[in-house]
N, C-alpha and C. Protein backbone atom coordinates (compact mmCIF):
# COMPACT_ATOMS: atom_id res chain seq x y z
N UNK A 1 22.00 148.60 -36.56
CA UNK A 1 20.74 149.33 -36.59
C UNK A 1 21.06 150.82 -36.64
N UNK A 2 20.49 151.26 -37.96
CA UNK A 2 21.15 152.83 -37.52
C UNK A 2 19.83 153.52 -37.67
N UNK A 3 19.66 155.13 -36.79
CA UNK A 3 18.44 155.75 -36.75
C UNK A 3 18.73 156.64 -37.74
N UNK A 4 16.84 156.63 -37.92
CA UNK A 4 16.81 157.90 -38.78
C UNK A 4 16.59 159.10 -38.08
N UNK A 5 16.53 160.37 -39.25
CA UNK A 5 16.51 161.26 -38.84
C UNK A 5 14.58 161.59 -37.61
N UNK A 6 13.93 161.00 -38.53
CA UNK A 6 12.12 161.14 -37.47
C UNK A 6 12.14 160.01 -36.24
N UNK A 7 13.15 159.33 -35.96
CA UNK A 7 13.12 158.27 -35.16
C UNK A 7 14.41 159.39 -34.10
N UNK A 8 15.57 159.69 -34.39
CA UNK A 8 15.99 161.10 -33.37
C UNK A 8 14.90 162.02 -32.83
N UNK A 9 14.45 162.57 -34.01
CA UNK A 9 13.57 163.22 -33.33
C UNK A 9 12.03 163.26 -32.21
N UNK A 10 11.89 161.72 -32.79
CA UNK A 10 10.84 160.93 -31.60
C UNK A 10 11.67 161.08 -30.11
N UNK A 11 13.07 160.85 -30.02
CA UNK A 11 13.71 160.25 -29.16
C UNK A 11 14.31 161.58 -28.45
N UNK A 12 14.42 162.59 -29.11
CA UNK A 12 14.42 163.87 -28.42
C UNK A 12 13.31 164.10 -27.79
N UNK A 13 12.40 164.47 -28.65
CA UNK A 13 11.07 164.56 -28.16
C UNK A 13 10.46 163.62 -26.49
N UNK A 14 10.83 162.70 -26.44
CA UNK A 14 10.67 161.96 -25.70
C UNK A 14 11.37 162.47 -24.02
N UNK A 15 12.59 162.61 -24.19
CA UNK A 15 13.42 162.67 -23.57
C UNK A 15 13.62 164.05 -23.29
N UNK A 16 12.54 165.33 -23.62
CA UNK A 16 12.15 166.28 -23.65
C UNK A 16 13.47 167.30 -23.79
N UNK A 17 14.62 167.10 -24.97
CA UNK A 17 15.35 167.38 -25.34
C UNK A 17 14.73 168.46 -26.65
N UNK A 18 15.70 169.75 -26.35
CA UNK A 18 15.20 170.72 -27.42
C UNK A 18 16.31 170.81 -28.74
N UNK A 19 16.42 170.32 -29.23
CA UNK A 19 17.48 170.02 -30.54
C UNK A 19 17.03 170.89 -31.59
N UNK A 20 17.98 171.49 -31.85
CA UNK A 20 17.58 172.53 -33.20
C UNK A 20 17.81 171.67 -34.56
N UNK A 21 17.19 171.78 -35.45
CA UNK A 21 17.41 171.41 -37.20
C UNK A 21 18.84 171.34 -37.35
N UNK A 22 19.80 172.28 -36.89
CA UNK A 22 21.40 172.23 -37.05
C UNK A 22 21.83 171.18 -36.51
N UNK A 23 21.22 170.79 -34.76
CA UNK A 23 22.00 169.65 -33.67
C UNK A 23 21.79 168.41 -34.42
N UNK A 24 20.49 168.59 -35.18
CA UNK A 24 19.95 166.99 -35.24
C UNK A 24 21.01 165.83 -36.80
N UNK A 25 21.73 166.39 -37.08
CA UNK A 25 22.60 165.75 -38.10
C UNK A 25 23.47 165.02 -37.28
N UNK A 26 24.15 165.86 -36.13
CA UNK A 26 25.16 165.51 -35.38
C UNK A 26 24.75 164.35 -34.49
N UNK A 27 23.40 164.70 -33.86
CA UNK A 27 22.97 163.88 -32.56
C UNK A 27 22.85 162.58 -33.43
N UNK A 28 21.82 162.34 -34.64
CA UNK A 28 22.06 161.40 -35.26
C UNK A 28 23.41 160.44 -35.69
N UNK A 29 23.97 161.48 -35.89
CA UNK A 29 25.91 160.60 -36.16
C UNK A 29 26.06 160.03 -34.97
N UNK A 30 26.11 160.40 -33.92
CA UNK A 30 26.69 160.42 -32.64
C UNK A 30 25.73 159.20 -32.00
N UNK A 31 24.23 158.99 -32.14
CA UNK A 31 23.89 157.99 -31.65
C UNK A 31 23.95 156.59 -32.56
N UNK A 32 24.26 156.85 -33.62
CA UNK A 32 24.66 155.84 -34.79
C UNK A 32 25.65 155.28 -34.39
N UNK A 33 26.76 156.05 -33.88
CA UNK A 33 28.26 155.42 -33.56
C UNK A 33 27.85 155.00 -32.41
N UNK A 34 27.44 155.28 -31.33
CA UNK A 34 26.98 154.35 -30.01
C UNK A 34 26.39 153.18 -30.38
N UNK A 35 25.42 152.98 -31.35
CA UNK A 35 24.81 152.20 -31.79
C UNK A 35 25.65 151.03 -32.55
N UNK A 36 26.46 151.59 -33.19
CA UNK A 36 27.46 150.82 -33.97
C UNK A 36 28.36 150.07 -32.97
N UNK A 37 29.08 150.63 -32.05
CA UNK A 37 30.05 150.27 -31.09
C UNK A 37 29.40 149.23 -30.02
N UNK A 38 28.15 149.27 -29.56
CA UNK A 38 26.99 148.66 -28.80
C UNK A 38 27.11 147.00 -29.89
N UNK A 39 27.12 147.22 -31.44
CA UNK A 39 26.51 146.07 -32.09
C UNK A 39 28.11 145.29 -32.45
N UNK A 40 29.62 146.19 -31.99
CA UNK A 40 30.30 145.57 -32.66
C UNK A 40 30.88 145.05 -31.01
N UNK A 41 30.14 145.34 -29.76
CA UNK A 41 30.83 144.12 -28.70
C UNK A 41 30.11 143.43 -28.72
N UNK A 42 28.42 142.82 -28.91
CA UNK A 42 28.18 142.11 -28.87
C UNK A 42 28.27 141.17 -30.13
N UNK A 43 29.11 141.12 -30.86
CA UNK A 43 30.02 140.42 -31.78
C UNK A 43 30.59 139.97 -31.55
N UNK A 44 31.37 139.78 -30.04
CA UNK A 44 32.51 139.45 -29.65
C UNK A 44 32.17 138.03 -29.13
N UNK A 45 32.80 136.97 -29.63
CA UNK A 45 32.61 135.40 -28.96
C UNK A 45 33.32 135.58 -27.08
N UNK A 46 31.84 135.35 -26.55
CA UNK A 46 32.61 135.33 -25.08
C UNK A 46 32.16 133.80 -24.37
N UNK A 47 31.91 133.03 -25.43
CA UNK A 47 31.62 131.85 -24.69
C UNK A 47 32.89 131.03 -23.97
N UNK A 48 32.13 130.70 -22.66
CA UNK A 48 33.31 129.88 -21.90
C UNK A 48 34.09 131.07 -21.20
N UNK A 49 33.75 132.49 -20.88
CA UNK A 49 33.99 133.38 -20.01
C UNK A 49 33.41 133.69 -19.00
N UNK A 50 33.88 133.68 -17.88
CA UNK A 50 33.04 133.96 -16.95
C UNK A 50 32.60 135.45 -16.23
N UNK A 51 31.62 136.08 -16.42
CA UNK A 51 31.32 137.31 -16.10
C UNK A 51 32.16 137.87 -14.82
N UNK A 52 32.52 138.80 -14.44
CA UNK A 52 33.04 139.44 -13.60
C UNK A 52 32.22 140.63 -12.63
N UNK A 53 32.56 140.30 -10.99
CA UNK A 53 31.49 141.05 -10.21
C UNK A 53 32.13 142.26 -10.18
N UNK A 54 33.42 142.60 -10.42
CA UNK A 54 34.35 143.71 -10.55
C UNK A 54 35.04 143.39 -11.74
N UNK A 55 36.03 144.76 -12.41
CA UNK A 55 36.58 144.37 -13.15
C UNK A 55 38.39 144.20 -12.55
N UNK A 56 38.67 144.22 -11.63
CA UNK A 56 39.98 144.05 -10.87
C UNK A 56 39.90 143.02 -10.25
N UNK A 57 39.21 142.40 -9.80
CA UNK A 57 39.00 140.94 -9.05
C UNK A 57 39.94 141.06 -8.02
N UNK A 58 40.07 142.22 -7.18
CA UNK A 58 40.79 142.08 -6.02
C UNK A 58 40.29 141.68 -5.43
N UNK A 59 41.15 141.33 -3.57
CA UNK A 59 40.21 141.51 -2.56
C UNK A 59 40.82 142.34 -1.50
N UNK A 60 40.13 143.05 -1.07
CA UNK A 60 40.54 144.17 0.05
C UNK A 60 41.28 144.00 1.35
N UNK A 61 42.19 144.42 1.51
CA UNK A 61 43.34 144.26 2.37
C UNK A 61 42.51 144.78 3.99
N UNK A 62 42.38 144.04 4.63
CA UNK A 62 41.81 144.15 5.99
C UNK A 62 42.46 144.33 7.22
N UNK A 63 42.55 144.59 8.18
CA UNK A 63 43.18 144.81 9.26
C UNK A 63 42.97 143.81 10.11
N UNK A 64 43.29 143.03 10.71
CA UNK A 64 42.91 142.07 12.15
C UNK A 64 42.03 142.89 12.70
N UNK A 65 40.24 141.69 13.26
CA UNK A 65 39.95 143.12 13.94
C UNK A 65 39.68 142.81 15.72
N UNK A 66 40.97 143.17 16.29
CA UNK A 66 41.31 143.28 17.62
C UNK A 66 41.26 144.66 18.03
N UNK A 67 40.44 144.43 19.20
CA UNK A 67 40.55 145.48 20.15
C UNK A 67 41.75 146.23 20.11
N UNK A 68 42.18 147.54 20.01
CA UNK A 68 43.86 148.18 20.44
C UNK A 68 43.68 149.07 21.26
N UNK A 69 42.67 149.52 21.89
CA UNK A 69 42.58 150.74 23.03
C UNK A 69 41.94 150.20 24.19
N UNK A 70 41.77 150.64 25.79
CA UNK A 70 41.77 150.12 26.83
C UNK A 70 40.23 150.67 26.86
N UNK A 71 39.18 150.01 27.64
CA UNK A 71 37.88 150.28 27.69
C UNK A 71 38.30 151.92 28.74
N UNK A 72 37.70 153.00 28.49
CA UNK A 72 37.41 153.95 29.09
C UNK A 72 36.44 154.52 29.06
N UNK A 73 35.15 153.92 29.34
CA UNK A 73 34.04 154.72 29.73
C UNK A 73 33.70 155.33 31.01
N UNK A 74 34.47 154.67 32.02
CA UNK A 74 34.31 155.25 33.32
C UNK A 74 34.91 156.61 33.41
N UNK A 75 35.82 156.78 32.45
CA UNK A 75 36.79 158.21 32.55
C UNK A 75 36.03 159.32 31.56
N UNK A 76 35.16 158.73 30.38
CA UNK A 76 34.53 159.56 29.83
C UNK A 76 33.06 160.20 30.62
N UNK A 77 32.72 159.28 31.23
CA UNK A 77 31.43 159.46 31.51
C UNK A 77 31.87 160.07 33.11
N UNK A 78 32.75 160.44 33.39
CA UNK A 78 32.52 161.08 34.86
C UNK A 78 32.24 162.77 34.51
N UNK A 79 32.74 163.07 33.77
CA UNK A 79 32.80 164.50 33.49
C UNK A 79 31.65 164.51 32.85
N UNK A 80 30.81 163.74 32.62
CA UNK A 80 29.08 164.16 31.90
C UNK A 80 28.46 164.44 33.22
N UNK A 81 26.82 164.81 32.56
CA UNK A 81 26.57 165.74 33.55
C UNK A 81 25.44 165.07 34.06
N UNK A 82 24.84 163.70 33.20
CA UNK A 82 24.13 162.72 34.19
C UNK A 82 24.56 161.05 33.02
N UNK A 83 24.04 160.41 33.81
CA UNK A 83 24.58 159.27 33.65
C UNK A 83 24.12 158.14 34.70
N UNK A 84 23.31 157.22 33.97
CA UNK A 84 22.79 155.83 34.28
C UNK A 84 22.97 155.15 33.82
N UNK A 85 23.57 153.78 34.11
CA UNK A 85 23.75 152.17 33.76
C UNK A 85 24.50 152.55 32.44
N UNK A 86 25.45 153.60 32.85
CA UNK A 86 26.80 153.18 31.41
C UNK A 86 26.04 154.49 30.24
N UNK A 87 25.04 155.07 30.17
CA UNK A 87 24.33 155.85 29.31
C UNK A 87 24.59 156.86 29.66
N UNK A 88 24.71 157.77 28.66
CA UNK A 88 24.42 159.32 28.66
C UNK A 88 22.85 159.98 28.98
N UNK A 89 22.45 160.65 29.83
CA UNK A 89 21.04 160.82 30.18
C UNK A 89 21.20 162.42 29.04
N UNK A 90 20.02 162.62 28.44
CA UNK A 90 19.90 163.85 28.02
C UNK A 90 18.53 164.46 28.13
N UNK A 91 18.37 166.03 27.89
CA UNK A 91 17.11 166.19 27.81
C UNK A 91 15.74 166.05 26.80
N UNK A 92 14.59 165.66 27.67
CA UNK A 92 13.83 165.18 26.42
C UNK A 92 13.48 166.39 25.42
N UNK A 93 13.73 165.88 24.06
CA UNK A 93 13.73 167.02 23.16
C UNK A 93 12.40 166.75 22.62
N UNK A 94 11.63 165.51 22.42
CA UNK A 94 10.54 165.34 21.83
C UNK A 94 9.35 164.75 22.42
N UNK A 95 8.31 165.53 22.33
CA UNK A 95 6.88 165.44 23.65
C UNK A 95 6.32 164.15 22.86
């Protein structure tokens, strides 16, 4: 499918693109070849392929996920400046 030149310019227009009389030869080439390249993969026999959710089909290397540090909230929370049932008390900022 290739565009014409009043069918670019609909499509500028549209797309509220300001293209001068000079751009519009080029923009036309240029969406022709997208257009062309668009019509020559779906040419391509992909039957009996199965789509891909990535194109690397890895899977991500994870860490074990175990605890590695000793619970210390009693040591954080002594040096705060109030503190109930394990919480940080702060002041109310919003009426």
């Amino acid at each position: 499918m290739a565009l014409e030149r009043t069918e670019v310019e609909k499509i500028a227009h549209l797309a509220r693109l300001g293209l001068s009389d000079s751009e519009l030869p080029q923009t036309t080439a240029t969406l022709n070849s997208i257009l062309g390249l668009i019509d020559s993969m779906q040419a391509v026999d992909t039957d009996g392929i199965e789509p891909l959710a990535h194109p690397l089909e890895t899977t991500q290397r994870l860490r074990a996920d175990a605890v590695t540090e000793a619970n210390q909230r009693e040591a954080y929370q002594a040096i705060a400046p109030a503190v109930e049932s394990g919480l940080y008390l702060v002041p109310k900022v919003i009426e």
